[in-house]
PDB file of N, CA and C in Angstrom:
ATOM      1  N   UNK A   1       0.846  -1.181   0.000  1.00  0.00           N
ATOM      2  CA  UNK A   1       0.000   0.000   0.000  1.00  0.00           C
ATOM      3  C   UNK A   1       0.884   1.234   0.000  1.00  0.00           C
ATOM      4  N   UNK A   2       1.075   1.470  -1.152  1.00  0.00           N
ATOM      5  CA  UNK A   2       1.849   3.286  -1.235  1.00  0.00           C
ATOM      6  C   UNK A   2       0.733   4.505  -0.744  1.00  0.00           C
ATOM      7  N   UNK A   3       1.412   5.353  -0.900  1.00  0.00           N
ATOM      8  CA  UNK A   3       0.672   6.761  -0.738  1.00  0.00           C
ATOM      9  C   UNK A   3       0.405   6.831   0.450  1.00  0.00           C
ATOM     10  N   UNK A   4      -0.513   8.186   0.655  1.00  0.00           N
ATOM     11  CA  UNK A   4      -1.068   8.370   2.780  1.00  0.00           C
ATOM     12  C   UNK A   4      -2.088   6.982   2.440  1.00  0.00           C
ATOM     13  N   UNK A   5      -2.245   7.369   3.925  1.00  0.00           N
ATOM     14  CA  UNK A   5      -3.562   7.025   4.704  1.00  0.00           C
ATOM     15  C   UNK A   5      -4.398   7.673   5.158  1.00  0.00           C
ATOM     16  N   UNK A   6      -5.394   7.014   5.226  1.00  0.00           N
ATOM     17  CA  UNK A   6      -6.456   8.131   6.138  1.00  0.00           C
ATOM     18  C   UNK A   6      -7.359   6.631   6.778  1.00  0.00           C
ATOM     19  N   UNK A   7      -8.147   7.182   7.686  1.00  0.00           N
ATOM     20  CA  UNK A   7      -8.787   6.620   8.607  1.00  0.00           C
ATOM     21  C   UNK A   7     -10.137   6.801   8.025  1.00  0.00           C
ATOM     22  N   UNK A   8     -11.049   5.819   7.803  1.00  0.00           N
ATOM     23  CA  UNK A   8     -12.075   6.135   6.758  1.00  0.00           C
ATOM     24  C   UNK A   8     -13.343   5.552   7.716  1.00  0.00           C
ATOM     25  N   UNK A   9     -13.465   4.918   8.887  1.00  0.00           N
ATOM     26  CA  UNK A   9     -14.193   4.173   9.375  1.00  0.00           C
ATOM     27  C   UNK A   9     -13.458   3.461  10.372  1.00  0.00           C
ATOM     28  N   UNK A  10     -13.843   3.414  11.863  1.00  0.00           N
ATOM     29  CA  UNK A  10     -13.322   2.650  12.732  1.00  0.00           C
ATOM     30  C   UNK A  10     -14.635   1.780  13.042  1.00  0.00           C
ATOM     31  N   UNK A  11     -14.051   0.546  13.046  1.00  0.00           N
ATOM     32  CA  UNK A  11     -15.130  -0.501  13.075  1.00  0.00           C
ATOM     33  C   UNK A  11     -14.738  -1.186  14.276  1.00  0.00           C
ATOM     34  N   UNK A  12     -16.295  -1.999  15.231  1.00  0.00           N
ATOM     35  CA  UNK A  12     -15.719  -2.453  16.660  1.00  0.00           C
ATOM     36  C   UNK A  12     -16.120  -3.630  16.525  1.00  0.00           C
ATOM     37  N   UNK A  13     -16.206  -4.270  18.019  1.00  0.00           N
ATOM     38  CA  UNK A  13     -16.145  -5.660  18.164  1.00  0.00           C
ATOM     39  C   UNK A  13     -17.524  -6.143  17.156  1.00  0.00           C
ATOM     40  N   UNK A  14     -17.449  -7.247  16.895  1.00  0.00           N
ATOM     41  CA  UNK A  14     -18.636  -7.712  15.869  1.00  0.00           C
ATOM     42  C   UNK A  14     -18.610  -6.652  14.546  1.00  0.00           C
ATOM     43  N   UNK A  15     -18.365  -6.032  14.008  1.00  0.00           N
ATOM     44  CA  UNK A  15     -18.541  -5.070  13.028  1.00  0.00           C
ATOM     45  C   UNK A  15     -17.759  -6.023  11.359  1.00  0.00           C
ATOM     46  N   UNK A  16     -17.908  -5.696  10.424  1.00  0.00           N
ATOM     47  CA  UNK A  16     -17.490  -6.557   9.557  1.00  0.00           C
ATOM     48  C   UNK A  16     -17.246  -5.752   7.916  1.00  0.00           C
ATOM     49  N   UNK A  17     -16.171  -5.867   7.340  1.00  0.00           N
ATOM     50  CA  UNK A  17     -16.307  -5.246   5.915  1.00  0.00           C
ATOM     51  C   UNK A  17     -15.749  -6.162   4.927  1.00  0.00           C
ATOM     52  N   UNK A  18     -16.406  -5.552   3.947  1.00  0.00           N
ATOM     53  CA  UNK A  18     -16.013  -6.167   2.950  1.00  0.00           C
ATOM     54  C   UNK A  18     -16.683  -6.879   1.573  1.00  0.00           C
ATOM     55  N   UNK A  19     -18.289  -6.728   2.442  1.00  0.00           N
ATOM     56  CA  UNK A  19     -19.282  -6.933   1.839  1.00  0.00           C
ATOM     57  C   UNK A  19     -19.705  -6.326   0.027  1.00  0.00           C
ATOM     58  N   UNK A  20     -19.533  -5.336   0.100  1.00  0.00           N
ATOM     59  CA  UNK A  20     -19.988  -4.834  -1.090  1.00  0.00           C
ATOM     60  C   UNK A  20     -18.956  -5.625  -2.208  1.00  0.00           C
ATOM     61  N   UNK A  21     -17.877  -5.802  -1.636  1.00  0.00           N
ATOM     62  CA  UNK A  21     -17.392  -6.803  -3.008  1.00  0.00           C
ATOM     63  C   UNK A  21     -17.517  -8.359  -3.062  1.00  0.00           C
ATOM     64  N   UNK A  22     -17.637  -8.996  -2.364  1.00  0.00           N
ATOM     65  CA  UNK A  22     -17.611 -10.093  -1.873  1.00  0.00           C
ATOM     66  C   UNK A  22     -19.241 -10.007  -2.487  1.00  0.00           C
ATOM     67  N   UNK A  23     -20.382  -9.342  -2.480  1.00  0.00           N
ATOM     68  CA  UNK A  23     -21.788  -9.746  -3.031  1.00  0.00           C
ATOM     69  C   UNK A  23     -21.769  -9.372  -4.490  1.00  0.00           C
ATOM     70  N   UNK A  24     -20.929  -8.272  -4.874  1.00  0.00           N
ATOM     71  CA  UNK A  24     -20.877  -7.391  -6.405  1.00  0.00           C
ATOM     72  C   UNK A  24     -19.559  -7.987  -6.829  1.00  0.00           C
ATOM     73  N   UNK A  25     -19.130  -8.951  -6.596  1.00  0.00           N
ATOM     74  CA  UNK A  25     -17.574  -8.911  -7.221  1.00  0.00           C
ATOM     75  C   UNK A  25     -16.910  -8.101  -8.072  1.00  0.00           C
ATOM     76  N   UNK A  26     -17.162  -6.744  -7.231  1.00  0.00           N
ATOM     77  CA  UNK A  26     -16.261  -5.704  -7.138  1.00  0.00           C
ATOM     78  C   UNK A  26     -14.969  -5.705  -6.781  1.00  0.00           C
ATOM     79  N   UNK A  27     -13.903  -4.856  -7.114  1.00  0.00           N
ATOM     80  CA  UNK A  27     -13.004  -4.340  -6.411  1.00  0.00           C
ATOM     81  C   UNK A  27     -12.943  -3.527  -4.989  1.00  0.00           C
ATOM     82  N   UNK A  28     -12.125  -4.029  -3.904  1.00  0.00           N
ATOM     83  CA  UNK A  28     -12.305  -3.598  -2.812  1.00  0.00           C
ATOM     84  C   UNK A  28     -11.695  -1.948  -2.789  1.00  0.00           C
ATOM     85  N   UNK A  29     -12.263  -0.972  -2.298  1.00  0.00           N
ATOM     86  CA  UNK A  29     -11.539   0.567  -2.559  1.00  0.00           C
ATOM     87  C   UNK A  29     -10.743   0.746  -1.507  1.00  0.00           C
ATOM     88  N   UNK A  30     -10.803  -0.051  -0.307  1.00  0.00           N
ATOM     89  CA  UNK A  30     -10.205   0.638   0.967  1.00  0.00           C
ATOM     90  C   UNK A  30      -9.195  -0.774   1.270  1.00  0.00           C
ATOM     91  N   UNK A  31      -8.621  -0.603   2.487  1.00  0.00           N
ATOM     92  CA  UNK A  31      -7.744  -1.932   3.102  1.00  0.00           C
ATOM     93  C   UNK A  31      -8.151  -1.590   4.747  1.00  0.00           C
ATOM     94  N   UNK A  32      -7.562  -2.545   5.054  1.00  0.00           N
ATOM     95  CA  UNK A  32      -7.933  -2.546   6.739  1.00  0.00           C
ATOM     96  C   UNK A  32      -6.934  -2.326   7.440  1.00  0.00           C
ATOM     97  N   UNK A  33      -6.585  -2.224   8.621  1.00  0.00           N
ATOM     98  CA  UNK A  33      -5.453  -2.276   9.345  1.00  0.00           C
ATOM     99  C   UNK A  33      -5.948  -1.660  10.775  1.00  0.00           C
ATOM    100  N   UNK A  34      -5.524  -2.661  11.737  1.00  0.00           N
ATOM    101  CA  UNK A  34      -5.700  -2.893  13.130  1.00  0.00           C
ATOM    102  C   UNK A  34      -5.338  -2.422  13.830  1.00  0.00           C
ATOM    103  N   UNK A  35      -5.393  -2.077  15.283  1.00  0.00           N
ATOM    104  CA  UNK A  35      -5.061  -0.815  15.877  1.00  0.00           C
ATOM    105  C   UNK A  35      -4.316  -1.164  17.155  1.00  0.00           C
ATOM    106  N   UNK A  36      -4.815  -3.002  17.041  1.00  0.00           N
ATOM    107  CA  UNK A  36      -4.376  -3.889  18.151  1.00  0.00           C
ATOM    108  C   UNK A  36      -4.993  -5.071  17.746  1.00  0.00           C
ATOM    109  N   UNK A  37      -4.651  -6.227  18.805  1.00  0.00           N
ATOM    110  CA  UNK A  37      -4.826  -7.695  18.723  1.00  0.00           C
ATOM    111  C   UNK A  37      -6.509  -7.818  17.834  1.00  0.00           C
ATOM    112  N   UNK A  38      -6.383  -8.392  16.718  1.00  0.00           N
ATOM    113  CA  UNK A  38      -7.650  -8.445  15.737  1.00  0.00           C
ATOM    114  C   UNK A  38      -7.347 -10.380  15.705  1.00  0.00           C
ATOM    115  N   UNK A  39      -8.506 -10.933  15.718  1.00  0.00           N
ATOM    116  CA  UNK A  39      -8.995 -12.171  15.194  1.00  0.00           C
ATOM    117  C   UNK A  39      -9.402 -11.989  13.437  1.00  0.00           C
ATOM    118  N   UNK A  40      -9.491 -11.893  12.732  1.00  0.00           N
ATOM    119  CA  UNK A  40      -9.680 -11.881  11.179  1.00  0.00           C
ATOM    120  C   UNK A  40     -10.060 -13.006  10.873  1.00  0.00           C
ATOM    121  N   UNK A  41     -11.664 -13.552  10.607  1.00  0.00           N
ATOM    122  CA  UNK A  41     -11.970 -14.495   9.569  1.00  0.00           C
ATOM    123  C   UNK A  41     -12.237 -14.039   7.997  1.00  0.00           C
ATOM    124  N   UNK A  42     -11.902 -15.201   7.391  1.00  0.00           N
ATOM    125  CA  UNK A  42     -11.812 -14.677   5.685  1.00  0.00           C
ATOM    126  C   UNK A  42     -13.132 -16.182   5.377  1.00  0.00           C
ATOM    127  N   UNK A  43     -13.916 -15.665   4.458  1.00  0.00           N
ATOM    128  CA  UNK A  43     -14.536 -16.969   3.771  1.00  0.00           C
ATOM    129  C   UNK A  43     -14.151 -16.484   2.639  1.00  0.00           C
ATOM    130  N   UNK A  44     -13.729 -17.669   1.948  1.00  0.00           N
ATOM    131  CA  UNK A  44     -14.319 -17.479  -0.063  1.00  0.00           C
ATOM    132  C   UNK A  44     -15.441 -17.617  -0.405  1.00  0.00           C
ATOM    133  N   UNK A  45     -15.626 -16.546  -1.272  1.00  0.00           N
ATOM    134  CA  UNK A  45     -17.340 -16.499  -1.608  1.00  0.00           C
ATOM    135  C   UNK A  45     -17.890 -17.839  -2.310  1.00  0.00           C
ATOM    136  N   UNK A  46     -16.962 -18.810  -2.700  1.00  0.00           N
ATOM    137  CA  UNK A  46     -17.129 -20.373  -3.013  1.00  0.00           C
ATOM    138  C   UNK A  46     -17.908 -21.057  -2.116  1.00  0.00           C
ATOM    139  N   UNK A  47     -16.887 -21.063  -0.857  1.00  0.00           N
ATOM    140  CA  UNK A  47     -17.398 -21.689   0.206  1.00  0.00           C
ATOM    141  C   UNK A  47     -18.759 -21.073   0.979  1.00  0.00           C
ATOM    142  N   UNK A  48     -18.753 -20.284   0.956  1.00  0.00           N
ATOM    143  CA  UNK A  48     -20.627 -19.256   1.500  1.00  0.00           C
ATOM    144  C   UNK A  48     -21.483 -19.227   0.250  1.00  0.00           C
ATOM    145  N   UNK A  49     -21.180 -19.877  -0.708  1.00  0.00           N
ATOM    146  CA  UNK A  49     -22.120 -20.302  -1.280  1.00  0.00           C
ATOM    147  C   UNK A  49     -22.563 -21.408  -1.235  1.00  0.00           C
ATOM    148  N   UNK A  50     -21.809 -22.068  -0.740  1.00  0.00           N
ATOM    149  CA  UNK A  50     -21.333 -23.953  -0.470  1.00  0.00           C
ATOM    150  C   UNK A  50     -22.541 -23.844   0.783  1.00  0.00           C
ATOM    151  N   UNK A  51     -22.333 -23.307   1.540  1.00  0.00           N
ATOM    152  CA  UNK A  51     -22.791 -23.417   3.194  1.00  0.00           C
ATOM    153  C   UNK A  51     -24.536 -22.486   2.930  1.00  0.00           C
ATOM    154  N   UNK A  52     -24.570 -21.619   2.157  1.00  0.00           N
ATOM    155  CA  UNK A  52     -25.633 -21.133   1.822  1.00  0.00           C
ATOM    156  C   UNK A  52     -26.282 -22.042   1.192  1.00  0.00           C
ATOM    157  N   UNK A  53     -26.116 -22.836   0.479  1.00  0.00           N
ATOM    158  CA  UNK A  53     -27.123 -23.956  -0.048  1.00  0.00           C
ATOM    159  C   UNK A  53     -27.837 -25.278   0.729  1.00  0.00           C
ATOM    160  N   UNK A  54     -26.748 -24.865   2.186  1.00  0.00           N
ATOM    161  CA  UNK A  54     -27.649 -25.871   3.358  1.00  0.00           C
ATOM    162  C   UNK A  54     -29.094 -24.759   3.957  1.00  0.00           C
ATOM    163  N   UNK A  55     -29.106 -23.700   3.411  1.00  0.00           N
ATOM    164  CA  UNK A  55     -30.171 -22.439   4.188  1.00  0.00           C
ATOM    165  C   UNK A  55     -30.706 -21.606   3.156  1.00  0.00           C
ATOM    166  N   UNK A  56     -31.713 -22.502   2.383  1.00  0.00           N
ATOM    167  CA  UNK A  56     -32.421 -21.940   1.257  1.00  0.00           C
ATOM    168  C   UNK A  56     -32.821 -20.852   2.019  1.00  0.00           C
ATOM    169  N   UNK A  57     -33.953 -20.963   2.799  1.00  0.00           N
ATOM    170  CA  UNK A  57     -34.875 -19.357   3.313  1.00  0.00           C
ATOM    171  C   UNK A  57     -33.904 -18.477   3.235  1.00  0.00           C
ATOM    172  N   UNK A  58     -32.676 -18.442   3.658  1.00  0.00           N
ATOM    173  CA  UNK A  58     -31.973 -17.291   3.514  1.00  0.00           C
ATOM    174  C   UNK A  58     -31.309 -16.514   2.288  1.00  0.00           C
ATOM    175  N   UNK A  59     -31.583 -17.692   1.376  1.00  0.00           N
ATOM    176  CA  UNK A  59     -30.930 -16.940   0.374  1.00  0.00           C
ATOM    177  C   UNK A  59     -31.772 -16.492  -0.642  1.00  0.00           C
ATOM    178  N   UNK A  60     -32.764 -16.279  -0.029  1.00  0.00           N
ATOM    179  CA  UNK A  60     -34.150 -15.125  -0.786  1.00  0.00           C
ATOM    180  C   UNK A  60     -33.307 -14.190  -0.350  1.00  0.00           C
ATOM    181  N   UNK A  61     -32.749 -13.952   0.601  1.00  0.00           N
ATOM    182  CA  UNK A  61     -32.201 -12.469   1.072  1.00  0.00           C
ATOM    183  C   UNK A  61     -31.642 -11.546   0.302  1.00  0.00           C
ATOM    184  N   UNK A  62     -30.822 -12.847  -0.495  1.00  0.00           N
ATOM    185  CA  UNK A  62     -29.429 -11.983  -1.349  1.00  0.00           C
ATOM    186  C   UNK A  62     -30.017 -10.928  -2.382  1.00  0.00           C
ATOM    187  N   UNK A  63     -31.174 -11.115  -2.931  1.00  0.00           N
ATOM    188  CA  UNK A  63     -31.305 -10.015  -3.821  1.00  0.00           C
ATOM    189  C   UNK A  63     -31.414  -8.412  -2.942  1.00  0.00           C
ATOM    190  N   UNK A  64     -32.244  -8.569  -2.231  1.00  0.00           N
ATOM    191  CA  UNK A  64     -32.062  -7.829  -1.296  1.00  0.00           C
ATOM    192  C   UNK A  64     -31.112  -7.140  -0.766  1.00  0.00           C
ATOM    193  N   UNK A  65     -30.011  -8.109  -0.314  1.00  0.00           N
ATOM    194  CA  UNK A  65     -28.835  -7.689   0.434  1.00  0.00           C
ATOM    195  C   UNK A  65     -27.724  -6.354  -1.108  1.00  0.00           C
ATOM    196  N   UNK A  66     -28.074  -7.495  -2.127  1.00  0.00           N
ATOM    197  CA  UNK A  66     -27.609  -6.754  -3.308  1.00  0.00           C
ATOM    198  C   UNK A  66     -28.133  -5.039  -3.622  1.00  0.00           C
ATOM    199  N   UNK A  67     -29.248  -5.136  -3.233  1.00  0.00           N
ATOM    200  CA  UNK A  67     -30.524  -3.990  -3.916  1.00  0.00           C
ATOM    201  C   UNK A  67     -29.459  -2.868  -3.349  1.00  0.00           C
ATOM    202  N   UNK A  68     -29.396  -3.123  -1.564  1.00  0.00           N
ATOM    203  CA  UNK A  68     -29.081  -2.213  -0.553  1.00  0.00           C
ATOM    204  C   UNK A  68     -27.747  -1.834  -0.196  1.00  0.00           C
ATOM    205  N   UNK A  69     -26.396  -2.901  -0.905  1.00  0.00           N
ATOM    206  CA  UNK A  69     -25.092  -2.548  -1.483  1.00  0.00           C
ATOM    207  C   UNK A  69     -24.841  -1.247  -2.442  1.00  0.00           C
ATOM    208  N   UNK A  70     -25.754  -2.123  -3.620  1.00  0.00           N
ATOM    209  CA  UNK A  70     -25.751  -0.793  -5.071  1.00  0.00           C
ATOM    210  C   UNK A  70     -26.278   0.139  -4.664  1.00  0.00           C
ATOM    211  N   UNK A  71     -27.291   1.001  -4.031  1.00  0.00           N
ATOM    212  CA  UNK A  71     -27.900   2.061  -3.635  1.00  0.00           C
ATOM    213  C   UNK A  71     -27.296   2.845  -2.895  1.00  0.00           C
ATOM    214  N   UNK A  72     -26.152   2.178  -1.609  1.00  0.00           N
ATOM    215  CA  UNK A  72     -25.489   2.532  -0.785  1.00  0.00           C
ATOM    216  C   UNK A  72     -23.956   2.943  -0.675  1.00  0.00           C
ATOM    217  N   UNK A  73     -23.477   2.081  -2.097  1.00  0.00           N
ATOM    218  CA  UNK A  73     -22.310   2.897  -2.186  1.00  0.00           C
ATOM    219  C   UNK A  73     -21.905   3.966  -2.988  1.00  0.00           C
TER     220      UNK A  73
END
């Protein structure tokens, strides 16, 4: 990562990013970086699709979840 930084969002316990590309397979615009001791889980959107197909009802959601990505960023 060249150039400054800036602080764009401090996110807390339970809080999560990353979403808008991971649903739009977009490019991510920002990076993260920790301020102290962080746990970091990663899924591949392979595998949450894998695990989403054990939880049909939920994945009526995704259009949804999509609608409120595109509108929002």
């Amino acid at each position: 990562m060249g150039g400054s930084h800036q602080t764009v969002q401090t996110l807390e316990k339970g809080d999560y990013f990353g979403e808008l590309a991971f649903f739009t397979d977009s490019k991510r615009r920002f990076a993260a970086r920790s301020s102290s001791f962080s746990s970091i889980f990663l899924i591949q959107k392979e595998t949450f699709l894998q695990i989403a197909e054990d939880y049909p009802a939920e994945r009526v959601f995704f259009p949804l979840i999509l609608r409120v990505l595109n509108t929002s960023g």
